[in-house]
Protein backbone atom coordinates (compact mmCIF):
# COMPACT_ATOMS: atom_id res chain seq x y z
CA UNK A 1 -2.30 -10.72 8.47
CA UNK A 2 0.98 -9.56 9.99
CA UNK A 3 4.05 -11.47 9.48
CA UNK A 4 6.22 -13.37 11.99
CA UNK A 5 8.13 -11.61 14.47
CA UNK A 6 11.87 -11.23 14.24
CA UNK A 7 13.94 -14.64 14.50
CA UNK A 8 15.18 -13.60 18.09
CA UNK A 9 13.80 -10.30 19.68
CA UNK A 10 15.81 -10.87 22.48
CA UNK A 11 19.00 -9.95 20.61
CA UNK A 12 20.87 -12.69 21.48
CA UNK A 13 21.43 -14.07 18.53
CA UNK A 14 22.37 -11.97 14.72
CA UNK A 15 19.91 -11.04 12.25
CA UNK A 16 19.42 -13.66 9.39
CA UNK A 17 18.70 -12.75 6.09
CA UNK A 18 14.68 -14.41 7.00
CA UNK A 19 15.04 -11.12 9.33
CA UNK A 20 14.87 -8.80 5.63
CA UNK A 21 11.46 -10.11 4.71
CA UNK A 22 9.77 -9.50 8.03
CA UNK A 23 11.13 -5.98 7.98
CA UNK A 24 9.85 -5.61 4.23
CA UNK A 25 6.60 -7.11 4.95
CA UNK A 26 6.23 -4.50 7.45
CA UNK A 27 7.10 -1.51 6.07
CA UNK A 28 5.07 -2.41 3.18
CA UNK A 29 1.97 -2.33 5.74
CA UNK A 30 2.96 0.61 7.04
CA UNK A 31 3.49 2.10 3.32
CA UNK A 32 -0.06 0.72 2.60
CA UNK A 33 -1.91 1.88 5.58
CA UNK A 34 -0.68 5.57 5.41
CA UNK A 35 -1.53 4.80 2.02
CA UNK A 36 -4.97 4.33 2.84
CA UNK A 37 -5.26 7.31 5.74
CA UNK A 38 -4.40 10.24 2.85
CA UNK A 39 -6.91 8.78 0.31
CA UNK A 40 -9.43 9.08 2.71
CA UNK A 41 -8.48 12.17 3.75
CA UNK A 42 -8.55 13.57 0.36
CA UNK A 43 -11.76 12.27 -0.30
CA UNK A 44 -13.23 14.31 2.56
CA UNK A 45 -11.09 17.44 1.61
CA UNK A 46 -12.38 17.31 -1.69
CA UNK A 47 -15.94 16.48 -0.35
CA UNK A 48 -15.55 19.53 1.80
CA UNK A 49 -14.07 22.01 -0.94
CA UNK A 50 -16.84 20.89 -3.20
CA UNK A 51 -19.22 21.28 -0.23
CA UNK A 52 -18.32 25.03 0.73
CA UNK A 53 -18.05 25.83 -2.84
CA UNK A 54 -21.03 27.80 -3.15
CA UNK A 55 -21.45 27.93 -6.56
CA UNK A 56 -17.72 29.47 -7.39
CA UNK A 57 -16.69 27.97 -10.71
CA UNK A 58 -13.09 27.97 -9.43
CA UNK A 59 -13.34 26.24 -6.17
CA UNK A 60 -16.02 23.78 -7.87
CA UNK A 61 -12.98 22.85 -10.67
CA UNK A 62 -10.47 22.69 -7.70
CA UNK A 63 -12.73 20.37 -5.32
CA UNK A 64 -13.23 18.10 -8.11
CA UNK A 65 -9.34 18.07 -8.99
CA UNK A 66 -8.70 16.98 -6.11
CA UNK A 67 -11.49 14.33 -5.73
CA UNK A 68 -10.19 13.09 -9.25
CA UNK A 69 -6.39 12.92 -8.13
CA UNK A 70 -7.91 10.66 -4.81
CA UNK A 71 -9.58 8.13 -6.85
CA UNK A 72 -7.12 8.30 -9.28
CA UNK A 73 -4.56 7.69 -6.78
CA UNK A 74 -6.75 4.96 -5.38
CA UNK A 75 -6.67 3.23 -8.94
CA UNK A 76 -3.34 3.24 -9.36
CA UNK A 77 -2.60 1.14 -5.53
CA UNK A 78 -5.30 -1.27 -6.39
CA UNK A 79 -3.80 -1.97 -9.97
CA UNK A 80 -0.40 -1.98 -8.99
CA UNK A 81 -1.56 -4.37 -6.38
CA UNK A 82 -3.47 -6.41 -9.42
CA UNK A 83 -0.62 -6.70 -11.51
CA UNK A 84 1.49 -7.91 -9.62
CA UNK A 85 -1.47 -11.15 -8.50
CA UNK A 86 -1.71 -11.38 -12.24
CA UNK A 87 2.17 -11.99 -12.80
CA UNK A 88 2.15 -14.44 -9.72
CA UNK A 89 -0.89 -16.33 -11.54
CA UNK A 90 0.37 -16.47 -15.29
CA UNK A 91 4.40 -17.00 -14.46
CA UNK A 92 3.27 -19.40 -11.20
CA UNK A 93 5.62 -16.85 -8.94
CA UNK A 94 4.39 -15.49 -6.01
CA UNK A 95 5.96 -11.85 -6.09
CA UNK A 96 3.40 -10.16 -3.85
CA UNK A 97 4.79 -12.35 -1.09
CA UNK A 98 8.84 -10.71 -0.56
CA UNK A 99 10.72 -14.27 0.73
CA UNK A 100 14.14 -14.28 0.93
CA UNK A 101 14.47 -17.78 1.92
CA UNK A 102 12.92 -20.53 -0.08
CA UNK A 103 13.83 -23.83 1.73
CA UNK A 104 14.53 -26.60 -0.90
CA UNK A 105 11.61 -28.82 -2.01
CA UNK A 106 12.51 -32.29 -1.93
């Protein structure tokens, strides 16, 4: 789901600080996306190393290095990602959501 666009995109008005949080959200899609693209491309690097291997115990160690550091990699997005749901859950604050502006509950 992609956040709103920008308060006024037709510059006639200034930025507001509700502006910083679609800008965030995005780049953090953009972060997460490329973030995506080079595991996947690792994975079929290493698939291919370990592929055209051909029974060399050095390029066997190295494809599997490199599979390791991709799925390690992918590990570390999708617990970062966790932790962060279970600190929303157990402190009841939503920090995988970036919001500037809360309004004021009545």
């Amino acid at each position: 789901m992609l956040p709103p666009p920008w308060s006024d995109p037709t510059g006639n008005t200034p930025a507001t600080f509700s502006d910083i949080e679609v800008a965030f959200a995005r780049i953090v899609l953009v972060i997460l996306g490329l973030a995506a693209i080079v595991l996947f491309i690792m994975l079929l690097v290493g698939g291919f190393k370990f592929i055209t291997a051909g029974g060399d115990p050095k390029a066997v160690e190295s494809a599997k290095k490199t599979l390791t550091y991709a799925i390690a990699g992918m590990v570390l997005v999708a617990s970062a990602y966790l932790i962060l749901r279970f600190i929303g859950v157990f402190t009841g604050i939503d920090v995988v959501n970036f919001r500037v502006f809360q309004p004021l509950q009545p």
